[in-house]
C-alpha atoms as a PDB file:
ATOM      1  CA  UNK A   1       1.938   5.615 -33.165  1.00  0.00           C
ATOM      2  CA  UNK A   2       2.948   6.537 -29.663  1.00  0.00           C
ATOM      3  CA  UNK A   3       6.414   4.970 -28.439  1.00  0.00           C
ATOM      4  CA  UNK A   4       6.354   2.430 -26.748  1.00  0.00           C
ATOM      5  CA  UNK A   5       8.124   0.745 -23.594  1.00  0.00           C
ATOM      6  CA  UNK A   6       9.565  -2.861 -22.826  1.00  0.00           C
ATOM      7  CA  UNK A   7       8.816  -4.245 -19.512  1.00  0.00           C
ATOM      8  CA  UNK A   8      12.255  -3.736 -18.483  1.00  0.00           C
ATOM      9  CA  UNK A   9      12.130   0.066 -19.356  1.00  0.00           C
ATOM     10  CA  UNK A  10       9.003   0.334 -17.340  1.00  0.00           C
ATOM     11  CA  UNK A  11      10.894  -1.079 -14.556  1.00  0.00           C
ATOM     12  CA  UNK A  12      14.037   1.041 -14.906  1.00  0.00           C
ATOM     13  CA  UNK A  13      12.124   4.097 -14.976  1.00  0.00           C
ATOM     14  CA  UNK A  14       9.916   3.089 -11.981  1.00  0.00           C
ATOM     15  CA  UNK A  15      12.503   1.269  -9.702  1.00  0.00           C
ATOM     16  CA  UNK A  16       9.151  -1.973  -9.601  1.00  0.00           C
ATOM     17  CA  UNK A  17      10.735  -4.888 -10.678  1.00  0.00           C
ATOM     18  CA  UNK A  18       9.525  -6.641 -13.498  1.00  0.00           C
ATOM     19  CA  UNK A  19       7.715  -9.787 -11.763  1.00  0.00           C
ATOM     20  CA  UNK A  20       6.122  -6.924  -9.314  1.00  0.00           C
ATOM     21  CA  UNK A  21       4.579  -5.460 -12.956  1.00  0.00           C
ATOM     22  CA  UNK A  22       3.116  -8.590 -13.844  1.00  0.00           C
ATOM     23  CA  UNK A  23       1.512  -9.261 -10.872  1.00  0.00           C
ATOM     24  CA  UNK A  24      -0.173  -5.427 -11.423  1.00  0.00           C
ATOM     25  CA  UNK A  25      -1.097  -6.143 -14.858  1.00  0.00           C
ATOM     26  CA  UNK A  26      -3.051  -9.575 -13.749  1.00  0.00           C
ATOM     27  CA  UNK A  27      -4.463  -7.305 -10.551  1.00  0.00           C
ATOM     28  CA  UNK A  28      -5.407  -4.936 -13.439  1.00  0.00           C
ATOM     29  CA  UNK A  29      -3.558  -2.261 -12.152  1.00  0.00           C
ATOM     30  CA  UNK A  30      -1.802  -1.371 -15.068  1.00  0.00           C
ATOM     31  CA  UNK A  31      -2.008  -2.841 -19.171  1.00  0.00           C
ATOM     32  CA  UNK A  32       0.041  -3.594 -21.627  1.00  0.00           C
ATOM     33  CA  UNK A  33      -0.491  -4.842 -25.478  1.00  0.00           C
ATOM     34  CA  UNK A  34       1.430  -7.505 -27.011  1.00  0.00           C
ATOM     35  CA  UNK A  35       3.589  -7.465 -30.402  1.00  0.00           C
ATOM     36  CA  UNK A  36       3.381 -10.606 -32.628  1.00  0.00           C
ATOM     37  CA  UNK A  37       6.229 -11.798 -30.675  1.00  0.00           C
ATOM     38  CA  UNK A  38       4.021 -11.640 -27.490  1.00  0.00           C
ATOM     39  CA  UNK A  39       6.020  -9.353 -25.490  1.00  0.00           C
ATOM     40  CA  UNK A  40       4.477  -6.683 -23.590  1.00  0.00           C
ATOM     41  CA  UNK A  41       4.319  -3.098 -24.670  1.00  0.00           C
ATOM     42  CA  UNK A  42       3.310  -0.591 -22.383  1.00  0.00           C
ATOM     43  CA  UNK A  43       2.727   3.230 -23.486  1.00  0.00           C
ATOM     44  CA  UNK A  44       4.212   5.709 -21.927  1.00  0.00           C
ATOM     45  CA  UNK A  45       1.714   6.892 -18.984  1.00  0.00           C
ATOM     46  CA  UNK A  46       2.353   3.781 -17.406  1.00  0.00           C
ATOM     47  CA  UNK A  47       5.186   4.988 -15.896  1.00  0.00           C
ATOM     48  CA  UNK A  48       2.988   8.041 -13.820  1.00  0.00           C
ATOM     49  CA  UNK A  49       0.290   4.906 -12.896  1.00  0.00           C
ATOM     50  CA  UNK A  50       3.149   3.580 -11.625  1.00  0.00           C
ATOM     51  CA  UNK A  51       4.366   6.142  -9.764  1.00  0.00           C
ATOM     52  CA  UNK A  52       0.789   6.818  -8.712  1.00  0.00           C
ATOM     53  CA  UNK A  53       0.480   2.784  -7.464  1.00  0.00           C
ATOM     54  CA  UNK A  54       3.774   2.959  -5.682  1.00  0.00           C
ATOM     55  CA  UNK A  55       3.229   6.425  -3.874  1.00  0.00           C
ATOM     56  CA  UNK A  56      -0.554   4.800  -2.555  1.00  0.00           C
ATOM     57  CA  UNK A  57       1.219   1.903  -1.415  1.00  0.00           C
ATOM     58  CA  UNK A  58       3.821   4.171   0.743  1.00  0.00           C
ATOM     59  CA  UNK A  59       1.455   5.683   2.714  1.00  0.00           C
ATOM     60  CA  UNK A  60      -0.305   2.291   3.428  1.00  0.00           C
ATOM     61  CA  UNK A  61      -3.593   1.553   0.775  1.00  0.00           C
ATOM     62  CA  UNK A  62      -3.600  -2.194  -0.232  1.00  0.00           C
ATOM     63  CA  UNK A  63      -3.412  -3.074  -4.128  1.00  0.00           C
ATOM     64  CA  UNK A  64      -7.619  -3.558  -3.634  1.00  0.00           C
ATOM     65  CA  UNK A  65      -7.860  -0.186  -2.338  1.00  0.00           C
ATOM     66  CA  UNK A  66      -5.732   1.136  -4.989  1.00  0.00           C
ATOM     67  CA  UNK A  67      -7.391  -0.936  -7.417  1.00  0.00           C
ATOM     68  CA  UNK A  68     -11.007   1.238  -6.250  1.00  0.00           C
ATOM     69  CA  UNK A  69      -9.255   4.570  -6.697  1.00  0.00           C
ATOM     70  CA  UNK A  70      -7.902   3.890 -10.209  1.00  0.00           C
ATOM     71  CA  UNK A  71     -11.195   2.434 -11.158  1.00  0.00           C
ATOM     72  CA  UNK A  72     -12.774   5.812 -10.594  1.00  0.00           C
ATOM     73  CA  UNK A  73     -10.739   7.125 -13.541  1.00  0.00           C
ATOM     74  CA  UNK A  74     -12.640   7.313 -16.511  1.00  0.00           C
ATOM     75  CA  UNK A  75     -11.117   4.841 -19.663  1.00  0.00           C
ATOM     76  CA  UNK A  76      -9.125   3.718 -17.006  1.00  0.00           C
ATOM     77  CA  UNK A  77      -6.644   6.795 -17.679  1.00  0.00           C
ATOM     78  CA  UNK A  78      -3.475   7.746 -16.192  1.00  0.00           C
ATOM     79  CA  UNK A  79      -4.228   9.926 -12.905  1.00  0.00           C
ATOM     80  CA  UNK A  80      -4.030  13.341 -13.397  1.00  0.00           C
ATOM     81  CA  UNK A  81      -2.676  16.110 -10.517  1.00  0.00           C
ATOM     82  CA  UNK A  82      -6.468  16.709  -9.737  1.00  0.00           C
ATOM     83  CA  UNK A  83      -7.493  13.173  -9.378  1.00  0.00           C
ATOM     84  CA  UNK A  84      -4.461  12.713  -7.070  1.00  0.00           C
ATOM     85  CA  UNK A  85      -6.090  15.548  -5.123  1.00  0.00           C
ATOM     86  CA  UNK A  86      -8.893  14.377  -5.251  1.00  0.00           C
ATOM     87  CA  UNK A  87      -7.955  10.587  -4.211  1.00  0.00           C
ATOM     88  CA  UNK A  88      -5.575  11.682  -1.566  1.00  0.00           C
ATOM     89  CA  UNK A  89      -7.894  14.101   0.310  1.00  0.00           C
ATOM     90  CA  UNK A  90     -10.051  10.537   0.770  1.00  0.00           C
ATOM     91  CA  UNK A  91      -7.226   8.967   2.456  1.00  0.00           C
ATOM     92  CA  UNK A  92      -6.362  11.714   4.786  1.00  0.00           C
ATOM     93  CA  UNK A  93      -8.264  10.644   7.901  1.00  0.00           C
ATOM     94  CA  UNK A  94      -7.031   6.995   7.083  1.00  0.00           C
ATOM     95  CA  UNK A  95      -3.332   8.477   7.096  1.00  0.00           C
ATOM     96  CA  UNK A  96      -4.129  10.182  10.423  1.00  0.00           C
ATOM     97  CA  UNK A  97      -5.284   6.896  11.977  1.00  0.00           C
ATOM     98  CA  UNK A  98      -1.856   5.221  10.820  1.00  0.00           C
ATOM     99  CA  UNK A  99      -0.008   8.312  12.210  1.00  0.00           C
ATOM    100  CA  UNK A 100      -1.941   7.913  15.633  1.00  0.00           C
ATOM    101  CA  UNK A 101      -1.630   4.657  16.309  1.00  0.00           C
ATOM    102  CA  UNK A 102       2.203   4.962  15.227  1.00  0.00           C
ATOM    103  CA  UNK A 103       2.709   7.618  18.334  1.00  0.00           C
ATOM    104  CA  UNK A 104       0.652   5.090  20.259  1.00  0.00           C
ATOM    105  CA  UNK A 105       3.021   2.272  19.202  1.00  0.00           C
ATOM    106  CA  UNK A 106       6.080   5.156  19.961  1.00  0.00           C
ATOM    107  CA  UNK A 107       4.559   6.200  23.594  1.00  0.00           C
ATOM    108  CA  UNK A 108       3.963   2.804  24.870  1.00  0.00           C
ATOM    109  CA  UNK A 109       7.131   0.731  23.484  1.00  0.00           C
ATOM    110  CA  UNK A 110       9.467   1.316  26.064  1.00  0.00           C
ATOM    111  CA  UNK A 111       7.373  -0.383  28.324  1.00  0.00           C
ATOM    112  CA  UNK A 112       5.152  -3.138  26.937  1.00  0.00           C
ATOM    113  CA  UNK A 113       3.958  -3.627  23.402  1.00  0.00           C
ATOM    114  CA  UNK A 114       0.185  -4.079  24.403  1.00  0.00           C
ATOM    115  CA  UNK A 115       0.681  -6.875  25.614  1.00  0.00           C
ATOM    116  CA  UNK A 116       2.052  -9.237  23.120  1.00  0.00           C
ATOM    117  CA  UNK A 117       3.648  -9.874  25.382  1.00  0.00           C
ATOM    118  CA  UNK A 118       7.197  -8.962  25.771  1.00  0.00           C
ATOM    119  CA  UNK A 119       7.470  -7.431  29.021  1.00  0.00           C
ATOM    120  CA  UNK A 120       8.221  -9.999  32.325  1.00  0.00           C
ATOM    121  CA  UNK A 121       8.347  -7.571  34.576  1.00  0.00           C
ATOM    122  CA  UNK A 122       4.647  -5.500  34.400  1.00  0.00           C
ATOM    123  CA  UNK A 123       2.897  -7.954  32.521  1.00  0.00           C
ATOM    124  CA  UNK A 124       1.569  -9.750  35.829  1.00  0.00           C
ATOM    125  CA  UNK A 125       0.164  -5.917  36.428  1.00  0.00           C
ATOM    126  CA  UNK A 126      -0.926  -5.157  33.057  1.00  0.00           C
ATOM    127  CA  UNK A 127      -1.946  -8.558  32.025  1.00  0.00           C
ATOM    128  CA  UNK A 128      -2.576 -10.523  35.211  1.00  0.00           C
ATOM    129  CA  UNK A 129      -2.509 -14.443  33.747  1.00  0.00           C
ATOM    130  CA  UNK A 130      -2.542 -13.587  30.596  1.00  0.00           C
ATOM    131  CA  UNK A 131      -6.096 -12.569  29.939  1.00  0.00           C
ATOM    132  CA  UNK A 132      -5.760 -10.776  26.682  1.00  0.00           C
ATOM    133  CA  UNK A 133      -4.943 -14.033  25.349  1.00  0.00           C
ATOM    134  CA  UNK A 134      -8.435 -14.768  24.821  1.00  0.00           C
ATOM    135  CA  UNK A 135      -8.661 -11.649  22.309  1.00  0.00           C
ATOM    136  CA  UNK A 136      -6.336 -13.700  20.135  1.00  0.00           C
ATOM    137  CA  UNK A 137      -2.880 -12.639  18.923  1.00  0.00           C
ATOM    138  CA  UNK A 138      -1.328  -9.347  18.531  1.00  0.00           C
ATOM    139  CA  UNK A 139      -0.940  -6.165  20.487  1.00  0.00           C
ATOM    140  CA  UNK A 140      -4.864  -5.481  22.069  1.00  0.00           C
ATOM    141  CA  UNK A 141      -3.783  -2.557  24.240  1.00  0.00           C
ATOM    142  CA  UNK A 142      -2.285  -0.664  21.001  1.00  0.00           C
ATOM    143  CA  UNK A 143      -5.297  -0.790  18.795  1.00  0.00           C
ATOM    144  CA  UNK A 144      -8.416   1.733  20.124  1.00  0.00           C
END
């Protein structure tokens, strides 16, 4: 029988907290089987779809887009170094959108935030009477 892990050991190992697991295993993101005592066992792989979950969410997929990618893992299996190729190469052009708009955010801070409208002193240039409020809230001038 392979060895199995507590849900606190998962979360030691990992650095997710135990409540964060949970939430993963009713997303479906990650399983666990119960002893008798109905505590949650999770084998040992866990811990790299774990890893695998946390790295996706540090460069900006959502738990459903994270969900997809794991679900394109056959028996559900713990991702291997050539699926994590292969799933990262499909988020590179979504990375490079983050990084460009991140410049854009960098390049245009210092003197109005797009207009959301922080800036008294251009924003009857940029934004005469406020007409970007009628594209709702948020930044317009910093998204493409």
């Amino acid at each position: 029988m392979a060895i199995q892990l507590t849900i606190g050991q998962v979360s030691e190992r990992t650095g997710v907290a135990t409540s964060a697991l949970r939430y993963w295993e009713a997303l479906g993101l990650i399983s666990s089987v119960r002893t008798t005592g109905n505590q949650r066992r999770y084998e040992r792989p866990t811990i790299r779809r774990v890893s695998f979950i946390r790295a996706a969410q540090r460069v900006g997929l959502t738990l459903d887009e994270i969900k997809a990618a794991l679900a394109t893992l056959p028996d559900s299996r713990t991702p291997t170094a050539r699926d994590w190729a292969r799933l990262s190469a499909a988020w590179r052009s979504r990375l490079d959108e983050q990084i460009r708009r991140i410049e854009l955010l960098r390049d245009r801070l210092d003197g109005c935030i797009g207009c959301g409208c922080l800036s008294l002193t251009t924003c009857a240039l940029n934004n005469p009477q406020d007409e970007l409020a009628a594209l709702g809230p948020g930044a317009h001038r910093l998204d493409p």
